[in-house]
C-alpha atoms as a PDB file:
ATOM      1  CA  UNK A   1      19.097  33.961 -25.699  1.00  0.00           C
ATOM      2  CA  UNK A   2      16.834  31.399 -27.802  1.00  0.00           C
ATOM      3  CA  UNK A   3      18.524  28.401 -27.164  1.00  0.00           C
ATOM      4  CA  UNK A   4      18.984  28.791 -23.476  1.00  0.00           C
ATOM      5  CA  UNK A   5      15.856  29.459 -22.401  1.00  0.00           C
ATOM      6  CA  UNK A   6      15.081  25.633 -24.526  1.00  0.00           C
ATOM      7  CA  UNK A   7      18.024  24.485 -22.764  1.00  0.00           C
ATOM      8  CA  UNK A   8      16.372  25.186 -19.507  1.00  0.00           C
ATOM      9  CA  UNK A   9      12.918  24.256 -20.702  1.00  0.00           C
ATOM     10  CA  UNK A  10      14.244  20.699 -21.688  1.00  0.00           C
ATOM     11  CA  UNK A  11      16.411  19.996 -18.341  1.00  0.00           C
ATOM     12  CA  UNK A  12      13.712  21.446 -16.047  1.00  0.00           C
ATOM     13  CA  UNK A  13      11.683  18.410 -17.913  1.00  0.00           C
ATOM     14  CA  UNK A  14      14.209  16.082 -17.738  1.00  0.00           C
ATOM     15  CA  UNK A  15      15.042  16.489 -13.731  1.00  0.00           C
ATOM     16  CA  UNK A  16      10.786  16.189 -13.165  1.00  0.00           C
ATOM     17  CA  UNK A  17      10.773  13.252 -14.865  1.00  0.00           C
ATOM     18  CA  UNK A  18      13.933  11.943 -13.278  1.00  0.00           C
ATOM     19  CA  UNK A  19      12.289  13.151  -9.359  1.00  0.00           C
ATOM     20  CA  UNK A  20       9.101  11.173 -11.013  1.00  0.00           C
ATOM     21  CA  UNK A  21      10.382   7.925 -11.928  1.00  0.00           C
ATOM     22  CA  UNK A  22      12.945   8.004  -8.268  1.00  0.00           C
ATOM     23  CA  UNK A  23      10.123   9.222  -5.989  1.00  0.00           C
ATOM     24  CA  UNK A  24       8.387   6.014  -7.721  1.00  0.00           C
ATOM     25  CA  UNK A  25      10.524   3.227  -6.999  1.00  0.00           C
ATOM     26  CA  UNK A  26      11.104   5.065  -3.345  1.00  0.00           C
ATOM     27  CA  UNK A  27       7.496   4.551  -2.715  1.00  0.00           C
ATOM     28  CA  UNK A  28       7.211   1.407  -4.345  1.00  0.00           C
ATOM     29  CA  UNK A  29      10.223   0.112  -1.927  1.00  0.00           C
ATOM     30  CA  UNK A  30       8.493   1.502   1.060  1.00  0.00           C
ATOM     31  CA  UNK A  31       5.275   0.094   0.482  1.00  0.00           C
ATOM     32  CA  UNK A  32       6.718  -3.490   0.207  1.00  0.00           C
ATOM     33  CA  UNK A  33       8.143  -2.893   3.562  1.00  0.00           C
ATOM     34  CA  UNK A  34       5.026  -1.525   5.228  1.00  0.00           C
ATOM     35  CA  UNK A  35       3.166  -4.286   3.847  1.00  0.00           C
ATOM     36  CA  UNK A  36       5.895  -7.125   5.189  1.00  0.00           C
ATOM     37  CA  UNK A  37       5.505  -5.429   8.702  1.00  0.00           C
ATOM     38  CA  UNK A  38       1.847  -4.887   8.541  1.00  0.00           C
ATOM     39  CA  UNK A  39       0.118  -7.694   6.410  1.00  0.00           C
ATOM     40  CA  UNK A  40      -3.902  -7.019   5.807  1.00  0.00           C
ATOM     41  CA  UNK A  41      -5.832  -9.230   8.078  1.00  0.00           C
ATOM     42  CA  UNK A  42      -6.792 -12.461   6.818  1.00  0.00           C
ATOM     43  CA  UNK A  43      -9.267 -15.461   7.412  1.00  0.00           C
ATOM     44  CA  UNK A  44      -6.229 -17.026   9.661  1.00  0.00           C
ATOM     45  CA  UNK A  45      -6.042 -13.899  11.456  1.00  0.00           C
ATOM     46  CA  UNK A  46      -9.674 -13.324  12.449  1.00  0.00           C
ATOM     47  CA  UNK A  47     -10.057 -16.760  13.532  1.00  0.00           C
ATOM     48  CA  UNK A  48      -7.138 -16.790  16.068  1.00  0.00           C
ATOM     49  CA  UNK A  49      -8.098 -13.551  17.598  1.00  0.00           C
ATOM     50  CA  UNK A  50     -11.698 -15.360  18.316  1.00  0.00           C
ATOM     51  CA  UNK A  51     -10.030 -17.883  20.041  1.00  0.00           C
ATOM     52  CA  UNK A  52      -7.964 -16.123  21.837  1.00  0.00           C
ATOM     53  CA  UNK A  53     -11.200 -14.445  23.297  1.00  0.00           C
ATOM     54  CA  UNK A  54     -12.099 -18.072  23.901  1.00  0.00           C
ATOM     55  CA  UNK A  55     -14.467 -18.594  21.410  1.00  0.00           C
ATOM     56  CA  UNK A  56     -14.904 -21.162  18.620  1.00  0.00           C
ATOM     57  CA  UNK A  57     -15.200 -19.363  15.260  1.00  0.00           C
ATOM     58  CA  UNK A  58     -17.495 -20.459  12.592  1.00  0.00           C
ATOM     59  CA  UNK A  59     -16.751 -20.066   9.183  1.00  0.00           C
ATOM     60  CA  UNK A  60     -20.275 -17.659   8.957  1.00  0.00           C
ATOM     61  CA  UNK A  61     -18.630 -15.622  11.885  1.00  0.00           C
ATOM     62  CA  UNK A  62     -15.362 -15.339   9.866  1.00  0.00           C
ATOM     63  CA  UNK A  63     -16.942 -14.257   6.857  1.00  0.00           C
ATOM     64  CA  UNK A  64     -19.216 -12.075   8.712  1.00  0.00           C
ATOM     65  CA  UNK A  65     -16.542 -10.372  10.353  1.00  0.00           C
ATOM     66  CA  UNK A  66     -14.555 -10.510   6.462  1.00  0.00           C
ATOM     67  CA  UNK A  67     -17.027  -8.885   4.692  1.00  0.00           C
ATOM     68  CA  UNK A  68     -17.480  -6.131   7.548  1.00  0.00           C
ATOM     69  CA  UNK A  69     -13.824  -5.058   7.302  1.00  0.00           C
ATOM     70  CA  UNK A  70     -13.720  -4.979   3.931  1.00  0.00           C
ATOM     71  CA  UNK A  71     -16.876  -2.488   3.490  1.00  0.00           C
ATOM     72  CA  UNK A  72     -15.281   0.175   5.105  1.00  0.00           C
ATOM     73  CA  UNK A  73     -11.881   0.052   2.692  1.00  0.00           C
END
């Protein structure tokens, strides 16, 4: 009776560290793929979209604009 309830002890451990380390690299993989389809804007971005609306970006726009974004992460 001893031994198997340590026998389940230890593979109950050893299948939540297994469902740990998979569910990692699962998330890990889908992240990279989010990431490719939906890169963070950027400088580049923020421009074009201003001239798109037909105006001429300055650099003290695009940083405005930069540091607005990134002070609601």
């Amino acid at each position: 009776m001893n031994i198997s309830v340590f026998l389940f002890i230890v593979v109950v451990v050893l299948v939540l560290l297994v469902g740990g380390v998979i569910g990692f690299f699962l998330a890990r993989a889908w992240f990279k793929r989010y990431l490719e389809k939906n890169p963070p804007v950027n400088e580049n971005m923020i421009k074009e979209m201003m001239r798109q609306m037909g105006r001429t970006p300055s650099q003290k726009q695009v940083n405005q604009i930069l540091n607005s974004m990134n002070q609601y992460k």
